[in-house]
C-alpha atoms as a PDB file:
ATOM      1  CA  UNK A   1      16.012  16.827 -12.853  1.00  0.00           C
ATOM      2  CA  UNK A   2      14.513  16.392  -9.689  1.00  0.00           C
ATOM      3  CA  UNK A   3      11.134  14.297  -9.307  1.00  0.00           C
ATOM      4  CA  UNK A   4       8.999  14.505  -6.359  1.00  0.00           C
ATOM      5  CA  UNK A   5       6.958  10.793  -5.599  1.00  0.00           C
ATOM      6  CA  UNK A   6       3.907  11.472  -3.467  1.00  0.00           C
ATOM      7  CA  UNK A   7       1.714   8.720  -2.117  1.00  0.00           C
ATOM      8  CA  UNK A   8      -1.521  10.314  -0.702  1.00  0.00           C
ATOM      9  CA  UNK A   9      -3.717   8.346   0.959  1.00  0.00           C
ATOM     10  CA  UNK A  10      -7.238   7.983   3.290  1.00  0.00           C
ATOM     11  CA  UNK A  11      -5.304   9.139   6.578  1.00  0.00           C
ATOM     12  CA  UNK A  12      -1.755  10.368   5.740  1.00  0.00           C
ATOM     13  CA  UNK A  13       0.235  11.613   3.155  1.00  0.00           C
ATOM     14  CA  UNK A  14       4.219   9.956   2.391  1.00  0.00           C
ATOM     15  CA  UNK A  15       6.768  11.584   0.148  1.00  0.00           C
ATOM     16  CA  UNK A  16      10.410  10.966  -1.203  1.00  0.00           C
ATOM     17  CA  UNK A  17      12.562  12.723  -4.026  1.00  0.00           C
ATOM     18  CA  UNK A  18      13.403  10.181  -7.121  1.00  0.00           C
ATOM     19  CA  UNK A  19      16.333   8.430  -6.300  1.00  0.00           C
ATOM     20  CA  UNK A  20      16.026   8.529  -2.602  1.00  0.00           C
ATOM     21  CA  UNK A  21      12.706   6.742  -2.637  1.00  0.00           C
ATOM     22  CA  UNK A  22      13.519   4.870   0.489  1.00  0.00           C
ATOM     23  CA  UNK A  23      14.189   7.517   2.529  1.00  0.00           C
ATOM     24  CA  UNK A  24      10.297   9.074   2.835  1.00  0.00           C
ATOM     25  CA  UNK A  25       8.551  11.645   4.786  1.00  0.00           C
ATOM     26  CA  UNK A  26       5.164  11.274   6.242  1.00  0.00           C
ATOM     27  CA  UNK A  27       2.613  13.879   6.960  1.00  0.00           C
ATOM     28  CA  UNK A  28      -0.590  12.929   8.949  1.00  0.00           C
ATOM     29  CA  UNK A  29      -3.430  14.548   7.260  1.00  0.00           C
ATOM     30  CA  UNK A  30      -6.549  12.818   8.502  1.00  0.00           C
ATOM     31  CA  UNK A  31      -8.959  14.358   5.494  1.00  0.00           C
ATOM     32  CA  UNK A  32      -8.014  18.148   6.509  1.00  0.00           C
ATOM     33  CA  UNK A  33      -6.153  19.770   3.431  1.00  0.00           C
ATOM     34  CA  UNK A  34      -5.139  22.486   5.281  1.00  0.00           C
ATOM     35  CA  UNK A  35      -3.083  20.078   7.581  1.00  0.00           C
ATOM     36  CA  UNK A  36      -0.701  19.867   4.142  1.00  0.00           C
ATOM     37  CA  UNK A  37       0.219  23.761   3.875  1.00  0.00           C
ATOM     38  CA  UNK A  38       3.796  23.375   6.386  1.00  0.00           C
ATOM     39  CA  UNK A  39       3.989  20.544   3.420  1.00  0.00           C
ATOM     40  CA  UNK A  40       3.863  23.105   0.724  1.00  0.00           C
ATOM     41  CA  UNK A  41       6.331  25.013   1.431  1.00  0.00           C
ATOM     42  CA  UNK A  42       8.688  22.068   2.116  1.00  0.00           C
ATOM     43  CA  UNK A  43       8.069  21.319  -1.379  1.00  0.00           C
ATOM     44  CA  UNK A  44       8.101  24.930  -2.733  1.00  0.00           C
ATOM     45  CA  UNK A  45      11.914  24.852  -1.293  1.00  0.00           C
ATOM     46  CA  UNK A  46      12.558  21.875  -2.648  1.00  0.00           C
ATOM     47  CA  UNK A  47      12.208  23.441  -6.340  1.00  0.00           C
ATOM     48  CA  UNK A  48      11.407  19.916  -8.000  1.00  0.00           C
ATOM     49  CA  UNK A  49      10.662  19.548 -12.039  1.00  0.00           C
ATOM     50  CA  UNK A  50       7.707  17.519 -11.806  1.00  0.00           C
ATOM     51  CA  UNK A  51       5.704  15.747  -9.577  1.00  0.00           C
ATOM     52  CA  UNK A  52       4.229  12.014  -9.805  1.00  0.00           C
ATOM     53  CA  UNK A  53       2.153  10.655  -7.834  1.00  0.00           C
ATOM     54  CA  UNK A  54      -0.740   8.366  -6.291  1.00  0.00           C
ATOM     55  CA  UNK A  55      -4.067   9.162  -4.646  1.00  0.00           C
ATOM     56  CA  UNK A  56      -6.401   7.574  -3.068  1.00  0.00           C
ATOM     57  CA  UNK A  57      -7.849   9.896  -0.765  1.00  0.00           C
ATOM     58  CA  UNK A  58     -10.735  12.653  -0.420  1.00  0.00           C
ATOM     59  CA  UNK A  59     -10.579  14.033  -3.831  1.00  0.00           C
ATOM     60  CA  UNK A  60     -10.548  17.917  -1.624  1.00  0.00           C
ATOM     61  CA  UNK A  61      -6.967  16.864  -1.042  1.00  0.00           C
ATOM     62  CA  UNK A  62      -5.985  16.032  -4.570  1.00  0.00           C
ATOM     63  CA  UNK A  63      -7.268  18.945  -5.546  1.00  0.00           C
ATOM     64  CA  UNK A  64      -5.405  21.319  -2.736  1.00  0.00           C
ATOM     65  CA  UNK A  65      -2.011  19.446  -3.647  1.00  0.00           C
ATOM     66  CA  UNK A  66      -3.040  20.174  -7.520  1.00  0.00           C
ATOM     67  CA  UNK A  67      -3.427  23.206  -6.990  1.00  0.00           C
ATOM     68  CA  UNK A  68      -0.427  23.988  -5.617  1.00  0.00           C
ATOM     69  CA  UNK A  69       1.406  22.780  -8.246  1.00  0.00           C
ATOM     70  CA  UNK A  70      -0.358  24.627 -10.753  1.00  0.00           C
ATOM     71  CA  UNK A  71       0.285  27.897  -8.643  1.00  0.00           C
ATOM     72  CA  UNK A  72       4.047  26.648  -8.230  1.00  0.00           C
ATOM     73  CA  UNK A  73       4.280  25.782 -12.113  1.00  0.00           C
ATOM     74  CA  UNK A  74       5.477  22.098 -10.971  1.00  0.00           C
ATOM     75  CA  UNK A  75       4.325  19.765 -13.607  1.00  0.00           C
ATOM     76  CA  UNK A  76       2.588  17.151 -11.996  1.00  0.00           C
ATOM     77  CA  UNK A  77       0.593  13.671 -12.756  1.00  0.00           C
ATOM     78  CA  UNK A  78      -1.398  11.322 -10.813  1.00  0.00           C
ATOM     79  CA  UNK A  79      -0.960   7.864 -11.916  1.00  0.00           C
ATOM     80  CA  UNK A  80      -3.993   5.137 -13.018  1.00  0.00           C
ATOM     81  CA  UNK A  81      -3.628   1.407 -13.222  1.00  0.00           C
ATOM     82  CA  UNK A  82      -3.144   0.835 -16.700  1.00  0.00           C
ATOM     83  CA  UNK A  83      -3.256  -2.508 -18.562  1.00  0.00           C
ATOM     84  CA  UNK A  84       0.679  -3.385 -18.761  1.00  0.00           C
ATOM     85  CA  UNK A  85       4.010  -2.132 -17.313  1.00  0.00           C
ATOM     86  CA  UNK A  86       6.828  -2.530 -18.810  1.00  0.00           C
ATOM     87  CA  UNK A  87      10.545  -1.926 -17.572  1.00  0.00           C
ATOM     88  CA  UNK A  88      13.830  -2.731 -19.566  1.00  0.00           C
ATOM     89  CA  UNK A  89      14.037  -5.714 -17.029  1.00  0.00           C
ATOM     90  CA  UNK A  90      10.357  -7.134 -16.628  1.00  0.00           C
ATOM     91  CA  UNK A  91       6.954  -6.309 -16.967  1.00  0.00           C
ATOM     92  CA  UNK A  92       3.423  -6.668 -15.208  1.00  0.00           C
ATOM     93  CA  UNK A  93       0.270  -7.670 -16.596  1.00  0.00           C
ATOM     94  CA  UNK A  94      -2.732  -6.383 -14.772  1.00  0.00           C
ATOM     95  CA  UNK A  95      -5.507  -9.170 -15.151  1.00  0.00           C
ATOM     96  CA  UNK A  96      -8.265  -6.841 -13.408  1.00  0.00           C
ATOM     97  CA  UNK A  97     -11.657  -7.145 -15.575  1.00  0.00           C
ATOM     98  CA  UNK A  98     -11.410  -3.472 -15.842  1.00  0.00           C
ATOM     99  CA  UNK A  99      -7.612  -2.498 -15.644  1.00  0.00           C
ATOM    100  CA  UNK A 100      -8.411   1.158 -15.158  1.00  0.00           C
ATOM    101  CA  UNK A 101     -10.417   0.322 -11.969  1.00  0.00           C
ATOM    102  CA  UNK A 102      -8.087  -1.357 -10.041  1.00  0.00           C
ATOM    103  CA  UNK A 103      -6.814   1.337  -7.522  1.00  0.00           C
ATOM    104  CA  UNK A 104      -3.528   2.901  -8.418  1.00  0.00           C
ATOM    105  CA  UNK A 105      -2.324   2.609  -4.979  1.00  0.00           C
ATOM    106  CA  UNK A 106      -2.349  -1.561  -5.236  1.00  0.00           C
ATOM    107  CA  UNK A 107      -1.205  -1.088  -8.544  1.00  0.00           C
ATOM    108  CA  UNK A 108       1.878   0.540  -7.675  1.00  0.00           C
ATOM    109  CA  UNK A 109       2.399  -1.078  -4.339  1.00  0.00           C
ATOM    110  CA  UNK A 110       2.199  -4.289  -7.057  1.00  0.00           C
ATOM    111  CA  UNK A 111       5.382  -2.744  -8.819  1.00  0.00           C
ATOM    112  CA  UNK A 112       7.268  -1.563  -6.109  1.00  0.00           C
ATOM    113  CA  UNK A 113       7.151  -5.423  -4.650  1.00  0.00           C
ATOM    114  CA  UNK A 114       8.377  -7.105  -7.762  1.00  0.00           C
ATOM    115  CA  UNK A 115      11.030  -4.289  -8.600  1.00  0.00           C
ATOM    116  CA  UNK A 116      12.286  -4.525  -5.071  1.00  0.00           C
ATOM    117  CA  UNK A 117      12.553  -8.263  -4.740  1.00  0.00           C
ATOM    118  CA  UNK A 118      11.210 -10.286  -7.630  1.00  0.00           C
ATOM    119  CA  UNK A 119      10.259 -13.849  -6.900  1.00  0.00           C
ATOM    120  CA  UNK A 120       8.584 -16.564  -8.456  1.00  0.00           C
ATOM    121  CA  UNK A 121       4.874 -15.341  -6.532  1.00  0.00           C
ATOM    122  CA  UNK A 122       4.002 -12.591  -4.225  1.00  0.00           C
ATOM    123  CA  UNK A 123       1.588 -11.739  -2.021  1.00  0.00           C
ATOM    124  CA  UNK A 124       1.485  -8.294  -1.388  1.00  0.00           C
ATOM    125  CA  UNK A 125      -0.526  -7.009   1.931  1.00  0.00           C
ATOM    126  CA  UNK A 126      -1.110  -3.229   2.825  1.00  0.00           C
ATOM    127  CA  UNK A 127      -2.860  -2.741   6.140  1.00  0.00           C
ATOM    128  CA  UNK A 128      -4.191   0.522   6.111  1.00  0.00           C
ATOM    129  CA  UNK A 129      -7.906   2.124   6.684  1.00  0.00           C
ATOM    130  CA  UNK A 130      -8.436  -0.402   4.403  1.00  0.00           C
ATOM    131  CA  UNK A 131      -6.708  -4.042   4.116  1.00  0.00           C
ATOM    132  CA  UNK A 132      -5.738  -5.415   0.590  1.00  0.00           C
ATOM    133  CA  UNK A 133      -4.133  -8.714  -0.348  1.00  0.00           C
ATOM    134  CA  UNK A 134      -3.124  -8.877  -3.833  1.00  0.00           C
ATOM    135  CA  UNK A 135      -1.455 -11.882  -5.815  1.00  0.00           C
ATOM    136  CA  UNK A 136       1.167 -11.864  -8.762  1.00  0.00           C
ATOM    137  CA  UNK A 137       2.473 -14.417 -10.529  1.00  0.00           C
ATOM    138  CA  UNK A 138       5.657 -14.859 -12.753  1.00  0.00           C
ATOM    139  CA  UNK A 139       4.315 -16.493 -15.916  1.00  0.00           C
ATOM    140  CA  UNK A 140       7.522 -16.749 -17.638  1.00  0.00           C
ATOM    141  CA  UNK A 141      11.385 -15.115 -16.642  1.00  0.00           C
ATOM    142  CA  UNK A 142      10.157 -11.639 -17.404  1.00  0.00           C
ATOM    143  CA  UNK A 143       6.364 -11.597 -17.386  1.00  0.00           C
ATOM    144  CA  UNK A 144       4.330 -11.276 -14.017  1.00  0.00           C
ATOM    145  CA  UNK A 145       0.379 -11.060 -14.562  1.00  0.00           C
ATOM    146  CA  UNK A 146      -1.619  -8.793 -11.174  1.00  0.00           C
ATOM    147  CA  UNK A 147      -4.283 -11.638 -10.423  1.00  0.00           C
ATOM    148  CA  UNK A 148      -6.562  -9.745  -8.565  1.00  0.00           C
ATOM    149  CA  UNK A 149      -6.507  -9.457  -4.616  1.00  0.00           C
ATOM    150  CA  UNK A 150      -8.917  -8.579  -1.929  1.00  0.00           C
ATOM    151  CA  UNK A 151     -10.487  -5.854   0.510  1.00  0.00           C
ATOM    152  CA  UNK A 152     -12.050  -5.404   3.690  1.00  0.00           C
ATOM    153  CA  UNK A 153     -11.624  -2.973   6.824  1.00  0.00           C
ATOM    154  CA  UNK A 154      -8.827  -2.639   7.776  1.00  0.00           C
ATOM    155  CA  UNK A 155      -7.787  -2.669  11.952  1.00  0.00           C
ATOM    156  CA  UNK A 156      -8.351   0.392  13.039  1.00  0.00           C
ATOM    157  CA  UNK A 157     -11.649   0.591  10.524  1.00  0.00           C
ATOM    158  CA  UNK A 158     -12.856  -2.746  12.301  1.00  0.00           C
ATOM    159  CA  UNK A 159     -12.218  -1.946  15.845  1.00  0.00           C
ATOM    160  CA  UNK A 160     -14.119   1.737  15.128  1.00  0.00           C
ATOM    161  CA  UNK A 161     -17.388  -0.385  13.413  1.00  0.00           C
ATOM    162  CA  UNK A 162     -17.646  -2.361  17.092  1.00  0.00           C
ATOM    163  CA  UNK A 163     -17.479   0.322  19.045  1.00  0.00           C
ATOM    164  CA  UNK A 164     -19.407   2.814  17.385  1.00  0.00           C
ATOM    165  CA  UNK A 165     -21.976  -0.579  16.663  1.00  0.00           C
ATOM    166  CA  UNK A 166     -22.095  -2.015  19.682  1.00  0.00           C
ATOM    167  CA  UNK A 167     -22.572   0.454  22.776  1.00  0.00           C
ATOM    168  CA  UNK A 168     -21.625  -2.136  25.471  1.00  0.00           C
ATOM    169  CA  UNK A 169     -17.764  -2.701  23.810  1.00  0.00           C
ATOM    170  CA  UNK A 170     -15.233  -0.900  24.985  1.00  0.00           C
ATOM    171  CA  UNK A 171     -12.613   1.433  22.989  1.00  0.00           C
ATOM    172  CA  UNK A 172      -9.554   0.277  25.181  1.00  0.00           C
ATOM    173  CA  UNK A 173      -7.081  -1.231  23.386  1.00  0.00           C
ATOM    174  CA  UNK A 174      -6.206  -4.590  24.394  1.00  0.00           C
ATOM    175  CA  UNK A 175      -3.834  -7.241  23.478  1.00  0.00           C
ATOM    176  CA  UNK A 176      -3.807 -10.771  21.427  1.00  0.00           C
ATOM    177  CA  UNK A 177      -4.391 -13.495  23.722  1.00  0.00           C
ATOM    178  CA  UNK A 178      -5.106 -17.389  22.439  1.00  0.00           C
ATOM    179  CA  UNK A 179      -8.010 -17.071  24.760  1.00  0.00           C
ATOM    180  CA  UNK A 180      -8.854 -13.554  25.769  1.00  0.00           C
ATOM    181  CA  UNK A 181     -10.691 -13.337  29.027  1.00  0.00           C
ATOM    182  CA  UNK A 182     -10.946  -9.289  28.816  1.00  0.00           C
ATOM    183  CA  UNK A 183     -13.422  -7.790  26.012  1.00  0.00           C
ATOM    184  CA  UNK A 184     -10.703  -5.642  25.199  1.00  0.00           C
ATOM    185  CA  UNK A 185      -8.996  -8.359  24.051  1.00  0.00           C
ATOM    186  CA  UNK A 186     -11.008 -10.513  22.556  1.00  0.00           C
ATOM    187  CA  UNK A 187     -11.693  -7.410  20.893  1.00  0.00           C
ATOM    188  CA  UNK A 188      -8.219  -7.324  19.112  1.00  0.00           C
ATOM    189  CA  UNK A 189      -7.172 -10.846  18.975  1.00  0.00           C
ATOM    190  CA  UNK A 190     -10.974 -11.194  17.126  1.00  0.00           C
ATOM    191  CA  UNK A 191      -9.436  -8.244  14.791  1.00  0.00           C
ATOM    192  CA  UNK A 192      -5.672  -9.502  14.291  1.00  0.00           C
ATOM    193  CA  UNK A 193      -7.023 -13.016  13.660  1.00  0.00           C
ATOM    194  CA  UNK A 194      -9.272 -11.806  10.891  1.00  0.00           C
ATOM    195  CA  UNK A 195      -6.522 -10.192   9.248  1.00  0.00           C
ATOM    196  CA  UNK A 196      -4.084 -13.118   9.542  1.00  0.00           C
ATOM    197  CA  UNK A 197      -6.780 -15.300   8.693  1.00  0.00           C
ATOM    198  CA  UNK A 198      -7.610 -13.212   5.577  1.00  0.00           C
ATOM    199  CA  UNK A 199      -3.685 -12.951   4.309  1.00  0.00           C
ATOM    200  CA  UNK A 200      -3.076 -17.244   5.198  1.00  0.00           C
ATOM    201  CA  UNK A 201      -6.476 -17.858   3.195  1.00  0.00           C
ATOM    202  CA  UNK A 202      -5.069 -15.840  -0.021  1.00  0.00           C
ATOM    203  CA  UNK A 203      -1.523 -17.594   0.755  1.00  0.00           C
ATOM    204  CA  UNK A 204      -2.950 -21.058   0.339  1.00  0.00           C
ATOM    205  CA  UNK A 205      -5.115 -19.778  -2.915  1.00  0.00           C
ATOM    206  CA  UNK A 206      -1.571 -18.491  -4.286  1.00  0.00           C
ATOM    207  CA  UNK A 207       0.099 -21.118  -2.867  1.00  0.00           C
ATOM    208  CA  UNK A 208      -0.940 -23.808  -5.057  1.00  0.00           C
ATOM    209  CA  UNK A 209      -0.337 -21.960  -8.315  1.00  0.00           C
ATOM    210  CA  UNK A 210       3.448 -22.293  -8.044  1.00  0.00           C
ATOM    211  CA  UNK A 211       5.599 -25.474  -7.994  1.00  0.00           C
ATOM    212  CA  UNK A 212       7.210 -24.627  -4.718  1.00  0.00           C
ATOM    213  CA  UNK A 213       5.030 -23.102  -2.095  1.00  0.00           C
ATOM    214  CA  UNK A 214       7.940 -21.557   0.045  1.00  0.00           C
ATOM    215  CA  UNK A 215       8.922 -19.581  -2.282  1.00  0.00           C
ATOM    216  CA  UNK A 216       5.755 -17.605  -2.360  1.00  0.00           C
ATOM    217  CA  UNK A 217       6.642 -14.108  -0.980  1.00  0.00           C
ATOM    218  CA  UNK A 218       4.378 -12.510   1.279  1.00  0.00           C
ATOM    219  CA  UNK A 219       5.159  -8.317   1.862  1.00  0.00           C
ATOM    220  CA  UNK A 220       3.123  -6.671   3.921  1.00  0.00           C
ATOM    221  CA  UNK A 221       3.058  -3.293   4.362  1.00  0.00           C
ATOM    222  CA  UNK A 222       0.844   0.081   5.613  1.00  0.00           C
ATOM    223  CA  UNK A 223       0.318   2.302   8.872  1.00  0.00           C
ATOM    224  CA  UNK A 224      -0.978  -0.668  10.683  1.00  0.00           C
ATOM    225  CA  UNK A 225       1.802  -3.133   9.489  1.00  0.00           C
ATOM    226  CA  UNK A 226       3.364  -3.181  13.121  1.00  0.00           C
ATOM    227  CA  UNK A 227       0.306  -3.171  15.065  1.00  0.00           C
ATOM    228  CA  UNK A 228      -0.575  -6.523  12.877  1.00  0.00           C
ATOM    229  CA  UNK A 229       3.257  -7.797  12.436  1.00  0.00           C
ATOM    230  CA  UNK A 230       3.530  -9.882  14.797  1.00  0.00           C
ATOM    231  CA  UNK A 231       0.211 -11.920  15.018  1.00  0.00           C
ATOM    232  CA  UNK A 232       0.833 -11.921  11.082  1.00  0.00           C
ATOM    233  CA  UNK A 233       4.175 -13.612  11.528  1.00  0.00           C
ATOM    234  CA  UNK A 234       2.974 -16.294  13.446  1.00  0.00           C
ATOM    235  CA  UNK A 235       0.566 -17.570  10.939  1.00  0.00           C
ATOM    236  CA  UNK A 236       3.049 -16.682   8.088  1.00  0.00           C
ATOM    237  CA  UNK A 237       6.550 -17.101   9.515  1.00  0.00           C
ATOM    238  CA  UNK A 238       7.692 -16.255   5.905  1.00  0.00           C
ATOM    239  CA  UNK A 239       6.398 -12.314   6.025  1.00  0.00           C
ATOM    240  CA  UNK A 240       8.499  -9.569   5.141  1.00  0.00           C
ATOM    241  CA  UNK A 241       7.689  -6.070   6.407  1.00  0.00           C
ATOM    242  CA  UNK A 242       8.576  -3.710   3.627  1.00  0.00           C
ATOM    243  CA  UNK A 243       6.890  -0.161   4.244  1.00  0.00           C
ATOM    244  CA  UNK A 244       6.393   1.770   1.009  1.00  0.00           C
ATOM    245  CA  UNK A 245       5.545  -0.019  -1.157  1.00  0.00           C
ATOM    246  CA  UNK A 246       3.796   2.873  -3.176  1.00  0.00           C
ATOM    247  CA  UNK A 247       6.319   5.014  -3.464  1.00  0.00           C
ATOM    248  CA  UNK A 248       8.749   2.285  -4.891  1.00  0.00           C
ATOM    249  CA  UNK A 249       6.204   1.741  -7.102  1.00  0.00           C
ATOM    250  CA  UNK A 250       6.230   4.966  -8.633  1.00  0.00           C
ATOM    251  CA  UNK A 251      10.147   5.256  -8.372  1.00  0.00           C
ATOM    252  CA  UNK A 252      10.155   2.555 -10.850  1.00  0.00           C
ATOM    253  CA  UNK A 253       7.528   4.213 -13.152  1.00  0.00           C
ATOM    254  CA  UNK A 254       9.253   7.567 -13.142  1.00  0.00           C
ATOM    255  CA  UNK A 255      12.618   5.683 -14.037  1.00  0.00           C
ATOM    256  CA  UNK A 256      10.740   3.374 -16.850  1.00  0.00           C
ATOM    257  CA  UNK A 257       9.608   6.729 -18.149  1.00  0.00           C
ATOM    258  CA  UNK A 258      12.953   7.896 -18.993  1.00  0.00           C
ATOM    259  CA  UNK A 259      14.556   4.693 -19.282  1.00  0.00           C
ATOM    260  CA  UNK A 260      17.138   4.976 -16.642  1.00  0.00           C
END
């Protein structure tokens, strides 16, 4: 049986057949759902059984990827955040006020982290048009609760707001300086700071749940991972880039399914 994963989000669209789940394809779709038709036929060739996946974006591109699938006969599901997950090895509590609300793309990027690498805590980072920093915690050997996390622009999202804001900034791109003497660059060390700042702030909040701090895990992930890696790293030396988080995610939801 062969399972297509599809993580569809603000600006682009990744996807990987069950079982090679680390080996993903990426489409660029920028809100235009007829940017995904090459994609359809890709898939259409690909003949798969059933489709799971994970949106996030402009519900006009849900709906042209549903519909394809209904025209194709391909049954298909998008996922929610639901209150538990459960695998033959460990599950995941989600501690959201509303489980259902939390967005299914941090839920699943939640998943993929702990299935890829559990730990004791981790702090799991996605910098895309929008940044999130969530926290888990193991509460015993095989029960990890989803604290909660946090959201704000992400880089890209915050570097538009000035410009567009703020007629006399510039749109160059500049680089992090410790003290920038070109607008441009004050411009994105102002940006990279407030995301490192943002990801060490949650670090210390996790931090001091957990008996030994180092061991706190901190994945980071998301289209703007690399732009942000390396200011990231120097606050955090402990960060891991892991891209795809998502998509592991739902690799380990399709195999919980059918208990493989």
């Amino acid at each position: 049986m062969k399972t297509i994963l599809v993580d569809l989000g603000n600006t682009a669209l990744k996807w990987a057949v069950l079982g090679n789940e680390h080996e993903p394809h990426t489409v660029v779709h920028r809100g235009a759902p007829e940017s995904l038709h090459d994609l359809y036929e890709v898939w259409q060739c690909e003949a798969p059984d059933a489709v799971l996946g994970c949106t996030v974006a402009a519900p006009k591109l849900a709906f042209s990827a549903t519909k394809f699938f209904n025209a194709c006969d391909i049954p298909w599901q998008w996922v929610h955040s639901l209150p538990t997950f459960r695998c033959a090895q460990w599950e995941l509590r989600n501690n959201y006020l509303h489980p259902e609300l939390l967005g299914a793309d941090r839920w699943c990027a939640a998943i993929g982290a702990i299935d890829s690498a559990p730990a004791e805590a981790i702090l799991i980072v996605q910098l895309g048009t929008a940044t999130t920093v969530d926290a888990v915690l193991r509460e015993s050997e095989r029960h990890y609760v989803f604290l909660g996390g946090r959201i704000a622009p992400g880089p890209t999202m915050m570097q538009q707001s000035l410009v567009n804001g703020t007629a006399a900034l510039t749109s160059d791109i500049g680089l992090w300086q410790s003290e920038p003497r070109l607008t441009k660059d004050a411009i994105v060390t102002g940006i990279l700071d407030s995301q490192a700042g943002l990801v060490r702030l949650a670090f210390e909040e996790l931090a001091q749940q957990v008996r030994d701090p180092a061991s706190v895990r901190v994945v980071v992930a998301g289209g703007s991972a690399r732009f942000a890696q390396e200011r990231m790293r120097q606050v955090l030396p402990q960060m891991e880039l892991r891209h795809n988080l998502v998509l592991l995610g739902l690799a380990a939801l399709a195999r919980a399914r059918t208990g493989s």
